[in-house]
N, C-alpha and C. Protein backbone atom coordinates (compact mmCIF):
# COMPACT_ATOMS: atom_id res chain seq x y z
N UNK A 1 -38.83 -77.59 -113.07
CA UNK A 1 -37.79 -76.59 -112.84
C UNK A 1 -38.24 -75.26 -113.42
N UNK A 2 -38.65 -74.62 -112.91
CA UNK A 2 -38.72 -73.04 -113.05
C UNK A 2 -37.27 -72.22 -113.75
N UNK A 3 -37.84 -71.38 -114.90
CA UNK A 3 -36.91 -70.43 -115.05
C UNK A 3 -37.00 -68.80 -114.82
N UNK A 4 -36.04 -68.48 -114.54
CA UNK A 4 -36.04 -67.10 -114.24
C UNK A 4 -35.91 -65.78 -115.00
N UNK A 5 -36.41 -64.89 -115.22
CA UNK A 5 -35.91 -63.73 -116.28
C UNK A 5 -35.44 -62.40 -115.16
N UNK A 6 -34.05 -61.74 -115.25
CA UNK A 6 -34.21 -60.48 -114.31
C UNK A 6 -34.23 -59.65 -115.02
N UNK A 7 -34.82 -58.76 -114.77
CA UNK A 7 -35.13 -56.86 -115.49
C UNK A 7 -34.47 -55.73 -114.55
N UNK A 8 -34.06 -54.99 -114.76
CA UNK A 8 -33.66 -54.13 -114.39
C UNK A 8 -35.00 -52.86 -114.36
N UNK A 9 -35.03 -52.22 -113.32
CA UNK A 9 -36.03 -51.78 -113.12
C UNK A 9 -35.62 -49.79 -112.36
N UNK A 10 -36.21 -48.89 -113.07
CA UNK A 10 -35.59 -47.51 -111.87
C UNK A 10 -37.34 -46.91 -111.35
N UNK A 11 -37.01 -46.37 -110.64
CA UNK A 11 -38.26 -45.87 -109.77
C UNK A 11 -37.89 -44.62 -108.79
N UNK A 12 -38.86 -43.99 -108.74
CA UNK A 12 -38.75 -43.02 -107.32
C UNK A 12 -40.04 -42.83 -106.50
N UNK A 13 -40.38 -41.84 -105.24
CA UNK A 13 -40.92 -41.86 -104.42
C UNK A 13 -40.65 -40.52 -104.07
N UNK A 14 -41.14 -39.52 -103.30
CA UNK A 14 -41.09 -38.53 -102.37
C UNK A 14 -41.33 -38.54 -100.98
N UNK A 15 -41.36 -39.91 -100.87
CA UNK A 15 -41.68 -40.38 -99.50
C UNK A 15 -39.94 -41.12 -99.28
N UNK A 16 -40.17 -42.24 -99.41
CA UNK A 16 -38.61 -43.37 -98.65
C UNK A 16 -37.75 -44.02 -100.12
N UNK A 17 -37.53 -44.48 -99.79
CA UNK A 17 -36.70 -45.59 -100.67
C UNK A 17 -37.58 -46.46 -100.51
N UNK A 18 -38.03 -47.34 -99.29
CA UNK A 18 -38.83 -48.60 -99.51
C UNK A 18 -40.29 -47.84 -100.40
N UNK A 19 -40.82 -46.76 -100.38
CA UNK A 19 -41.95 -46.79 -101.26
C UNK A 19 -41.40 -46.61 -102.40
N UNK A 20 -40.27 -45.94 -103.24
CA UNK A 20 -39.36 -46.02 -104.58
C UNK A 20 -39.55 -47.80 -104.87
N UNK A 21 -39.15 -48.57 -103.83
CA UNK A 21 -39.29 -49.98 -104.54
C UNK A 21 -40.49 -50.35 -104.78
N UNK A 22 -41.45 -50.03 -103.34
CA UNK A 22 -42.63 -50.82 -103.23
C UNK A 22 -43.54 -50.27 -104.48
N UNK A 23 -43.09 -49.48 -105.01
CA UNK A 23 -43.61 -48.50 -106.47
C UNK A 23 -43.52 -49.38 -108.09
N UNK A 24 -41.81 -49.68 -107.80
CA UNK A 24 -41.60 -50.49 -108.88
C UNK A 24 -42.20 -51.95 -108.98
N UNK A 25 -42.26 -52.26 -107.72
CA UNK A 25 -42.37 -53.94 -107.88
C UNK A 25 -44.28 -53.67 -108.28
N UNK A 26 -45.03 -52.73 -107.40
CA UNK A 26 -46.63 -52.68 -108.10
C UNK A 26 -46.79 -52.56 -109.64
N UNK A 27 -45.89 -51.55 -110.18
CA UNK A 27 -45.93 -51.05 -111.71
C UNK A 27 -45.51 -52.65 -112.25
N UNK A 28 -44.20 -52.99 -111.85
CA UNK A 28 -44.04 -54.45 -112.97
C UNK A 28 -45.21 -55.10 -112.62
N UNK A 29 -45.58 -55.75 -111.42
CA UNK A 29 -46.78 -56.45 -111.35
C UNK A 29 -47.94 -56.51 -112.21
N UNK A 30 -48.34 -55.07 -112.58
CA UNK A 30 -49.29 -54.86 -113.87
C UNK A 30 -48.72 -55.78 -115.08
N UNK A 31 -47.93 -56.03 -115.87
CA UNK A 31 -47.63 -57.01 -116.65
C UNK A 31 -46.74 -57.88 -116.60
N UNK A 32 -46.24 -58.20 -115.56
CA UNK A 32 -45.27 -59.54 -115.25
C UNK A 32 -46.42 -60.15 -113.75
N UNK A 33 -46.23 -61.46 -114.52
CA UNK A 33 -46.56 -62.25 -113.72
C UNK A 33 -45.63 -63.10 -112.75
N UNK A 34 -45.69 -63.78 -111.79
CA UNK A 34 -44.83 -64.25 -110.67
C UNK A 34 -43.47 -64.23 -110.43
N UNK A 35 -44.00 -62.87 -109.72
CA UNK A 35 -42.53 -62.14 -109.67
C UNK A 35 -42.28 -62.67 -108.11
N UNK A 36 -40.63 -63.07 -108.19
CA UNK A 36 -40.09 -64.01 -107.38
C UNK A 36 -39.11 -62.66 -106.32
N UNK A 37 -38.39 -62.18 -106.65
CA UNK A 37 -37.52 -61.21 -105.71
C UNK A 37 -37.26 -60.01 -106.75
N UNK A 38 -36.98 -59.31 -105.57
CA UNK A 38 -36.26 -57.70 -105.93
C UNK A 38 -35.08 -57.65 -105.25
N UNK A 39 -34.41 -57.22 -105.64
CA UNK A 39 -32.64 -56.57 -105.13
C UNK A 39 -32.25 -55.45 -105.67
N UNK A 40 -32.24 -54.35 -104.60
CA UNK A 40 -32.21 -53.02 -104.44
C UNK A 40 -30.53 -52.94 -104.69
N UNK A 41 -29.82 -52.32 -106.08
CA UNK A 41 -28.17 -52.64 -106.49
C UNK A 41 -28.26 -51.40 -105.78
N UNK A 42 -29.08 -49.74 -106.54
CA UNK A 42 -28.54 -48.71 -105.77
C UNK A 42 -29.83 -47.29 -105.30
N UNK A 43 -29.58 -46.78 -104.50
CA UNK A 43 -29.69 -45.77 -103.72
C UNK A 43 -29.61 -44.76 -103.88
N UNK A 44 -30.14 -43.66 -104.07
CA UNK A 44 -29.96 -42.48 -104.59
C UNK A 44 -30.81 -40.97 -103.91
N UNK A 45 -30.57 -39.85 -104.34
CA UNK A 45 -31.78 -38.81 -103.36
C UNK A 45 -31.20 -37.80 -104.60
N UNK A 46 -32.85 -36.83 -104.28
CA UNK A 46 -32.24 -35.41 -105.16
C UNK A 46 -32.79 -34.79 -103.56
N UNK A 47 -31.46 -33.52 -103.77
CA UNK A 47 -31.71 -32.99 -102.80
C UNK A 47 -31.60 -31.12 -103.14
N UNK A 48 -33.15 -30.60 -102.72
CA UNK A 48 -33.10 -29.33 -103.25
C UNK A 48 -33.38 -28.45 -101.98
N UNK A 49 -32.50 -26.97 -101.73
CA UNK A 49 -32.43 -26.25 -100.66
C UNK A 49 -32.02 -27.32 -99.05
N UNK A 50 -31.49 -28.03 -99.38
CA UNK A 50 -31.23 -28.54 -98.08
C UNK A 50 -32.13 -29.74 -98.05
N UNK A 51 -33.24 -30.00 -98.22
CA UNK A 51 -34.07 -31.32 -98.18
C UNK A 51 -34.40 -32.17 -99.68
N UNK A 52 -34.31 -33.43 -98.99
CA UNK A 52 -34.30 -34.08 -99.64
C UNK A 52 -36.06 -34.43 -100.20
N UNK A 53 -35.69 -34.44 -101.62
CA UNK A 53 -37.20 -34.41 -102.57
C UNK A 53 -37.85 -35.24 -103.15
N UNK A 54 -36.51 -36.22 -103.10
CA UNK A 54 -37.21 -37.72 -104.21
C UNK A 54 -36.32 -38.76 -104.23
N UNK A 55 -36.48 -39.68 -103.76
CA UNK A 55 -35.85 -40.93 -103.32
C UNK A 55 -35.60 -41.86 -104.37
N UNK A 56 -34.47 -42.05 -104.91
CA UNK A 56 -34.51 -43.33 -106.19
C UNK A 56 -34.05 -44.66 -106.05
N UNK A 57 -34.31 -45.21 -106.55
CA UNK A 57 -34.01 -46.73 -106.93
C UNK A 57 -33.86 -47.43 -107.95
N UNK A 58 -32.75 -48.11 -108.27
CA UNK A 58 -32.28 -49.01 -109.23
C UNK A 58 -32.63 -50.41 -108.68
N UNK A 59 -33.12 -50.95 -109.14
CA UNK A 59 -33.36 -52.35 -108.82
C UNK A 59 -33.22 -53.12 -109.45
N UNK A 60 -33.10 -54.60 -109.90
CA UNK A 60 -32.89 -56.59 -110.47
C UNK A 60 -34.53 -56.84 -109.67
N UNK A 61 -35.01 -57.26 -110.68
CA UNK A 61 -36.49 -57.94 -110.51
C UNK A 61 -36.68 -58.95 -110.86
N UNK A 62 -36.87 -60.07 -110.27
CA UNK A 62 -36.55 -61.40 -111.04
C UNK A 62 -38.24 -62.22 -110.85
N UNK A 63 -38.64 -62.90 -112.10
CA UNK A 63 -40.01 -62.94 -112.29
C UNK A 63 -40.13 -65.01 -112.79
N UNK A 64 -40.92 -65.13 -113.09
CA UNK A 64 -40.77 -66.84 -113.02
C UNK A 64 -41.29 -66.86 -115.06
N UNK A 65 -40.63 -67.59 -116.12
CA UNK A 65 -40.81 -67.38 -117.36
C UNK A 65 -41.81 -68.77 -117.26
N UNK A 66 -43.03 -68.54 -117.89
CA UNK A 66 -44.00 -69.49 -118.09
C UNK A 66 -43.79 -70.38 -119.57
């Protein structure tokens, strides 16, 4: 039986939201090992002169405890 640990995780991007995640889940990867899912809680943008500049993410990262 496997156990689970979740982390809470924030990130951004200047590109999408999916690269804001696909950002966080590479960075934990550097020191967590078998990481099982991500769940994106929230969504966010800064938005300067009219366009939008930087895409954020709050995320639950859930990893396998050895």
């Amino acid at each position: 039986m496997a156990v689970l640990k979740v982390i809470e995780v924030l990130a951004s991007s200047d590109k999408n939201w999916e690269d804001a995640t696909q950002k966080a889940v590479d960075q934990a990867a550097k020191s967590l090992k078998h990481i099982r899912s991500v769940y994106v809680q929230e969504q966010s943008a800064i938005v300067k002169e009219g366009k939008i500049v930087e895409y954020r993410v709050n995320l639950k990262l859930s990893f396998e405890i050895e």
